[in-house]
C-alpha atoms as a PDB file:
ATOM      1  CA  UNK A   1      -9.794 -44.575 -13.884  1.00  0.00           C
ATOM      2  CA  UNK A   2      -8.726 -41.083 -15.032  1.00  0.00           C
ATOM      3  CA  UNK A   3      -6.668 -40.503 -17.888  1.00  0.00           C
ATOM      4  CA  UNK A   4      -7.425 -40.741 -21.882  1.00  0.00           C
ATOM      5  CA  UNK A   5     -10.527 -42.029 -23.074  1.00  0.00           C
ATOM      6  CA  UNK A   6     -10.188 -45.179 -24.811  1.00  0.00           C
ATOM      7  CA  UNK A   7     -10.554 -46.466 -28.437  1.00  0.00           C
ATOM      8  CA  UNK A   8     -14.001 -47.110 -27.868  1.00  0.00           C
ATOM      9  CA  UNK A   9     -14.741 -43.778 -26.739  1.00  0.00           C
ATOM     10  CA  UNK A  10     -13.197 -41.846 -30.015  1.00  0.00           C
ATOM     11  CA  UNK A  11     -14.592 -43.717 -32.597  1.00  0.00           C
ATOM     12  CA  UNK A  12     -18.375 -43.272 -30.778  1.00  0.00           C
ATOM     13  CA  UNK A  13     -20.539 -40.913 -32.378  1.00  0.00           C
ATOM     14  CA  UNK A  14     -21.515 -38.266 -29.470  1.00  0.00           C
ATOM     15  CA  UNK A  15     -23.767 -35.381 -30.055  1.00  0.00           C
ATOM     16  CA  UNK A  16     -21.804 -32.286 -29.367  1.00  0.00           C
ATOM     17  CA  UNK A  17     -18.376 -34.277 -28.653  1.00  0.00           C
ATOM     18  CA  UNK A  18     -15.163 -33.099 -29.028  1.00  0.00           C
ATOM     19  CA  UNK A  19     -12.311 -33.363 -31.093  1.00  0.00           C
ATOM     20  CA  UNK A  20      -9.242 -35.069 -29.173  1.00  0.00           C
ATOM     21  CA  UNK A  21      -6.033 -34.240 -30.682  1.00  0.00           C
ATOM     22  CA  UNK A  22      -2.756 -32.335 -31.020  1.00  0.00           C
ATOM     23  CA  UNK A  23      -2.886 -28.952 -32.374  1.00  0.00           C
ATOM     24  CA  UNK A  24      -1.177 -30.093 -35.180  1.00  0.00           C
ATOM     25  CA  UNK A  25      -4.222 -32.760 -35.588  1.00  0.00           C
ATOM     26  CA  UNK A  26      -6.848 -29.750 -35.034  1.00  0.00           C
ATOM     27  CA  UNK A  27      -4.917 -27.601 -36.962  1.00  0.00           C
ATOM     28  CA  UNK A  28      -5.303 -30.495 -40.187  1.00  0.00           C
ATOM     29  CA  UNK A  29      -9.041 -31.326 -39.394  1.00  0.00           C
ATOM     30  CA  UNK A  30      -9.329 -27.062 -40.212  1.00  0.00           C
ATOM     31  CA  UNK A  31      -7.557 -27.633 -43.181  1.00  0.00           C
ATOM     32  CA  UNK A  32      -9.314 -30.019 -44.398  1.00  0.00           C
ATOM     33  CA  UNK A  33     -12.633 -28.106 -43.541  1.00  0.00           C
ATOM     34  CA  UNK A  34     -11.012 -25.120 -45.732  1.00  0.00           C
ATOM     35  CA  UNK A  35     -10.536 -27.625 -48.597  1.00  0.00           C
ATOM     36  CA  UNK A  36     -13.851 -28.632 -48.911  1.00  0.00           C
ATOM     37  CA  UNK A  37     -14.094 -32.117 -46.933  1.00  0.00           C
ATOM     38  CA  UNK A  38     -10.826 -32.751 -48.782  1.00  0.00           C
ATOM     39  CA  UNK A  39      -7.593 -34.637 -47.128  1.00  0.00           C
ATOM     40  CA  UNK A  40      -4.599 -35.373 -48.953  1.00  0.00           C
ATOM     41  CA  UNK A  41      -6.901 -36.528 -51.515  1.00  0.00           C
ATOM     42  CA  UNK A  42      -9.052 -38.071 -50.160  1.00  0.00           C
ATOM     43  CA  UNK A  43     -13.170 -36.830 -49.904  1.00  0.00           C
ATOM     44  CA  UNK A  44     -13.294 -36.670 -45.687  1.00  0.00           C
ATOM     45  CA  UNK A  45     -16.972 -35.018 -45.798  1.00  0.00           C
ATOM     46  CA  UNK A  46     -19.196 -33.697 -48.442  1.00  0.00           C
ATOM     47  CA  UNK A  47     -18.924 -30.099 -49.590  1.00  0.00           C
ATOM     48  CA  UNK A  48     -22.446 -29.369 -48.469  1.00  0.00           C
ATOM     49  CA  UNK A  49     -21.476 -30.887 -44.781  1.00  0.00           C
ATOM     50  CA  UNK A  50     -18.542 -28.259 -44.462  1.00  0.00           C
ATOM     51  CA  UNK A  51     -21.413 -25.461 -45.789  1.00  0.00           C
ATOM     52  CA  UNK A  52     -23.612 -26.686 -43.558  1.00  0.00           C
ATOM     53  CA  UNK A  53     -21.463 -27.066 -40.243  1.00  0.00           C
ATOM     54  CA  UNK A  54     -19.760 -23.100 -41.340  1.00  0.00           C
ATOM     55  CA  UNK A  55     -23.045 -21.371 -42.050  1.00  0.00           C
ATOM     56  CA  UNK A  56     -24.450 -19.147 -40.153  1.00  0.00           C
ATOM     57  CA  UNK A  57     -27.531 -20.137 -37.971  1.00  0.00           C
ATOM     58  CA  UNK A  58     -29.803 -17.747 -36.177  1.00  0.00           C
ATOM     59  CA  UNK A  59     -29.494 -14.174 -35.310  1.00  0.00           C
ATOM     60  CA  UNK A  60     -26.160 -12.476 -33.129  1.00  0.00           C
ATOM     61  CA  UNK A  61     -26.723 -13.300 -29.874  1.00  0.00           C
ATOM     62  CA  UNK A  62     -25.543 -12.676 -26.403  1.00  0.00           C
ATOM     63  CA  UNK A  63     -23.268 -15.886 -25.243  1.00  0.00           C
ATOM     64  CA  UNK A  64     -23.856 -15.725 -20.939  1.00  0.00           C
ATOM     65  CA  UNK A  65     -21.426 -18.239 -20.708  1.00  0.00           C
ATOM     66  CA  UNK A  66     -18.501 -15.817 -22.604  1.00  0.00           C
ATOM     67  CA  UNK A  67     -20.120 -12.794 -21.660  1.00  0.00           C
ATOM     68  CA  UNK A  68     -19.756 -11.458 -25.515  1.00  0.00           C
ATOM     69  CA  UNK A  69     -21.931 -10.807 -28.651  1.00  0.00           C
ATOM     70  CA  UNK A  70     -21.712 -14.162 -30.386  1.00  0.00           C
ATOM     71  CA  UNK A  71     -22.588 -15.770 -34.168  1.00  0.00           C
ATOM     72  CA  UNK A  72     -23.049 -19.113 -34.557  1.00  0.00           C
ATOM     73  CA  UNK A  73     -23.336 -22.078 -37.168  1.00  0.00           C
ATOM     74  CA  UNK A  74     -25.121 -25.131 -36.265  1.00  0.00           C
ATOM     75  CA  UNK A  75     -21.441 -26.372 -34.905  1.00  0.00           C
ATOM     76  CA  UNK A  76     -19.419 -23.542 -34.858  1.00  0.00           C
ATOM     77  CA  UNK A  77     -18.393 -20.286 -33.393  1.00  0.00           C
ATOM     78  CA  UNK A  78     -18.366 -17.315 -36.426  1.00  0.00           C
ATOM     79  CA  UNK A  79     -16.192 -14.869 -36.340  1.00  0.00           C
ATOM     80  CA  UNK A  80     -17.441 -11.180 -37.029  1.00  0.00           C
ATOM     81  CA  UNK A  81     -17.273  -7.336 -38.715  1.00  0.00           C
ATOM     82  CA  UNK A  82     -15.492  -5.516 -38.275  1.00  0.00           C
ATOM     83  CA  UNK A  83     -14.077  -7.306 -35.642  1.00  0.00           C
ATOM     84  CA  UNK A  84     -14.987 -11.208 -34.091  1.00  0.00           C
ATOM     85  CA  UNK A  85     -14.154 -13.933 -31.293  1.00  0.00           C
ATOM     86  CA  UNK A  86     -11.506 -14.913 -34.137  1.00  0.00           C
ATOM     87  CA  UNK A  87     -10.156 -11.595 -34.183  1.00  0.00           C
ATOM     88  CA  UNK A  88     -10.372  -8.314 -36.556  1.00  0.00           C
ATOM     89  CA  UNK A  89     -12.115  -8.524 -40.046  1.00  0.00           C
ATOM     90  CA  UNK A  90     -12.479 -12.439 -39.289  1.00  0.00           C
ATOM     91  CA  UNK A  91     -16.306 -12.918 -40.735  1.00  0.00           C
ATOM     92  CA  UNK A  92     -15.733 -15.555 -42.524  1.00  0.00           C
ATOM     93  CA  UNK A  93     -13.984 -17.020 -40.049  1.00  0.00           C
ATOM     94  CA  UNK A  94     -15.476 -20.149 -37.776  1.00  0.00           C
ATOM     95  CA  UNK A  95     -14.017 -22.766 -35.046  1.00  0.00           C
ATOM     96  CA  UNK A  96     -14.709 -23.435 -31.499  1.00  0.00           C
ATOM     97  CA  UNK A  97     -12.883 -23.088 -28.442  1.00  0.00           C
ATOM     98  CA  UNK A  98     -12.876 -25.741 -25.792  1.00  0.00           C
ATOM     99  CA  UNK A  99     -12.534 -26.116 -22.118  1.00  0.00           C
ATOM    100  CA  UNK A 100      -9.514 -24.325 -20.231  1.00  0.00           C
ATOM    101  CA  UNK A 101      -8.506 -21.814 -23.062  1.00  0.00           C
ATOM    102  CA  UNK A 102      -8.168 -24.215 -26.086  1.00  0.00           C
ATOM    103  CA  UNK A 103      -8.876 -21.867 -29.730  1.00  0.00           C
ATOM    104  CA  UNK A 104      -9.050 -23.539 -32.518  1.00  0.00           C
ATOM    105  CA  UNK A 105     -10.519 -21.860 -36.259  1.00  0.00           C
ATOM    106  CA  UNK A 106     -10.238 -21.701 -39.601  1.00  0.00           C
ATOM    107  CA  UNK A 107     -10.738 -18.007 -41.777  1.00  0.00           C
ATOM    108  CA  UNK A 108     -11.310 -19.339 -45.649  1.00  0.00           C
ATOM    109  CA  UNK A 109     -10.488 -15.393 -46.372  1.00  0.00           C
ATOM    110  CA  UNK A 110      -6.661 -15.804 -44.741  1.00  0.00           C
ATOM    111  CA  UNK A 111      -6.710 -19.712 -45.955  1.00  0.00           C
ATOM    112  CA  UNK A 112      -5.469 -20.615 -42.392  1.00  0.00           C
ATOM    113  CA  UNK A 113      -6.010 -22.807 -40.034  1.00  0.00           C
ATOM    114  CA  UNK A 114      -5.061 -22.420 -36.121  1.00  0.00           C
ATOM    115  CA  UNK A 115      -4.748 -24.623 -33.125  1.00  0.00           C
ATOM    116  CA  UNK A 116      -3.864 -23.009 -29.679  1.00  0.00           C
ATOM    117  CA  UNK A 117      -3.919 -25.707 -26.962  1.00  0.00           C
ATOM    118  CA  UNK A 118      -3.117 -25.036 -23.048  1.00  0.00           C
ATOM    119  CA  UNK A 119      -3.379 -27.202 -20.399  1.00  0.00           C
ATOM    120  CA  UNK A 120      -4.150 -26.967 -17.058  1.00  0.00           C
ATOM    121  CA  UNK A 121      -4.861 -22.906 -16.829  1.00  0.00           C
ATOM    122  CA  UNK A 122      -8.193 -22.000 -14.922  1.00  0.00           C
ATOM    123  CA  UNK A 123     -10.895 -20.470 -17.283  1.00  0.00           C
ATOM    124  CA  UNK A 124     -10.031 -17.091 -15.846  1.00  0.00           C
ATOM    125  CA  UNK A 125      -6.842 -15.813 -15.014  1.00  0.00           C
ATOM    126  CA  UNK A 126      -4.091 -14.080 -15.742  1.00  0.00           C
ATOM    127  CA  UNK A 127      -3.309 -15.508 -19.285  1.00  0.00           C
ATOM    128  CA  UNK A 128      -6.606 -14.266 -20.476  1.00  0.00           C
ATOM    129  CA  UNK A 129      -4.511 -10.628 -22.304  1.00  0.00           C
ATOM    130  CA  UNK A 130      -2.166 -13.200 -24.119  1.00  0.00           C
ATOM    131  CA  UNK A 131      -4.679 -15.556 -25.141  1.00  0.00           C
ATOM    132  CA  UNK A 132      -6.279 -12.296 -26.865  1.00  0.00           C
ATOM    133  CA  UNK A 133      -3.018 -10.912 -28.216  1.00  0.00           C
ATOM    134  CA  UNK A 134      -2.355 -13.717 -29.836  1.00  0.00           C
ATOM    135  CA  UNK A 135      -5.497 -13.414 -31.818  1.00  0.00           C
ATOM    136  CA  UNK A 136      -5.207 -10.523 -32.608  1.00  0.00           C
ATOM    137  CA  UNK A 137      -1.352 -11.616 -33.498  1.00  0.00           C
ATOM    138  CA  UNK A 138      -2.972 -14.263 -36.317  1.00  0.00           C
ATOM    139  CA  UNK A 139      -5.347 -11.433 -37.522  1.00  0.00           C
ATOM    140  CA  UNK A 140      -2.664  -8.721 -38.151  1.00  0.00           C
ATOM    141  CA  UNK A 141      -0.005 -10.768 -39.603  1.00  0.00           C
ATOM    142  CA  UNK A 142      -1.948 -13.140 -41.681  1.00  0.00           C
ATOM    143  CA  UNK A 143      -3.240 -11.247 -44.662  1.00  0.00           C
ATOM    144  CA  UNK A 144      -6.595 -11.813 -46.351  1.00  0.00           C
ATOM    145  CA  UNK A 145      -5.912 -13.621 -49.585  1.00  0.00           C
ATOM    146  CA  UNK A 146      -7.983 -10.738 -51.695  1.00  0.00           C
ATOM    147  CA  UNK A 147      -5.282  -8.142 -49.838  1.00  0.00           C
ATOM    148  CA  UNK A 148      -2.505 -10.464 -51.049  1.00  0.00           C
ATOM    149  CA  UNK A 149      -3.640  -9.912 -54.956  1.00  0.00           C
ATOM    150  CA  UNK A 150      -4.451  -5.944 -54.586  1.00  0.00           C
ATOM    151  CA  UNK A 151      -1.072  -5.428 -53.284  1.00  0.00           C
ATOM    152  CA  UNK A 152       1.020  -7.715 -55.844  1.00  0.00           C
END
């Protein structure tokens, strides 16, 4: 039967499984990587986890599948100087992207958190410009937090 995967199959553990959620809900499990393992007070994950799952492992390598210079952590896709799969001045930044054009990161150095969901839009195709604008939307008009206190 095709549709969403049952109860059963979200609270499994699955090496290398996915999240499932809205953006918003993406957006928030970022977040609460930024804060540490921290959600609305509560301790989600350890500190070390986050540090752990963000750092990166190995050497810049070329991805075959994305056809692009990549850095990873032992879970996640880095961003990169002076410019990254997160977009420009974003290497700090880390997050994943999942099948059919789904970006989702966090960048400690902006304090955000982004979620950018599509559905049913071939790997390749015409969207593939926007889906780049827009990252390199988030990176232009969301200021590094060191920028914010030189310019104040």
């Amino acid at each position: 039967m095709l549709g969403c995967p049952g109860p059963r199959f979200q609270q499994t553990v699955i090496p290398a499984g996915n999240l499932v959620g809205t953006a918003e809900e993406i957006s928030r499990f970022f977040q609460m990587m930024l804060d540490d393992g921290m959600y609305q007070g509560k301790q989600v994950c350890k500190p070390l986890t986050v540090r752990r799952a963000t750092q990166e492992f190995g050497a810049l390598q070329f991805d075959r599948t994305l056809m692009l210079p990549m850095r990873y952590s032992a879970g996640m896709m880095l961003g990169g100087e002076p410019f990254g799969f997160w977009g420009p001045q974003s290497g700090k930044a880390y997050g994943h992207l999942g099948l059919i054009n789904k970006l989702c990161w966090a960048d400690p150095e902006r304090d955000i958190s982004v979620a950018l969901l599509t559905n049913g839009i071939p790997i390749v195709a015409h969207h593939i410009p926007s889906l780049i604008n827009f990252v390199l939307t988030v990176g232009r008009n969301c200021s590094k937090l060191h920028n914010l206190s030189e310019a104040a």
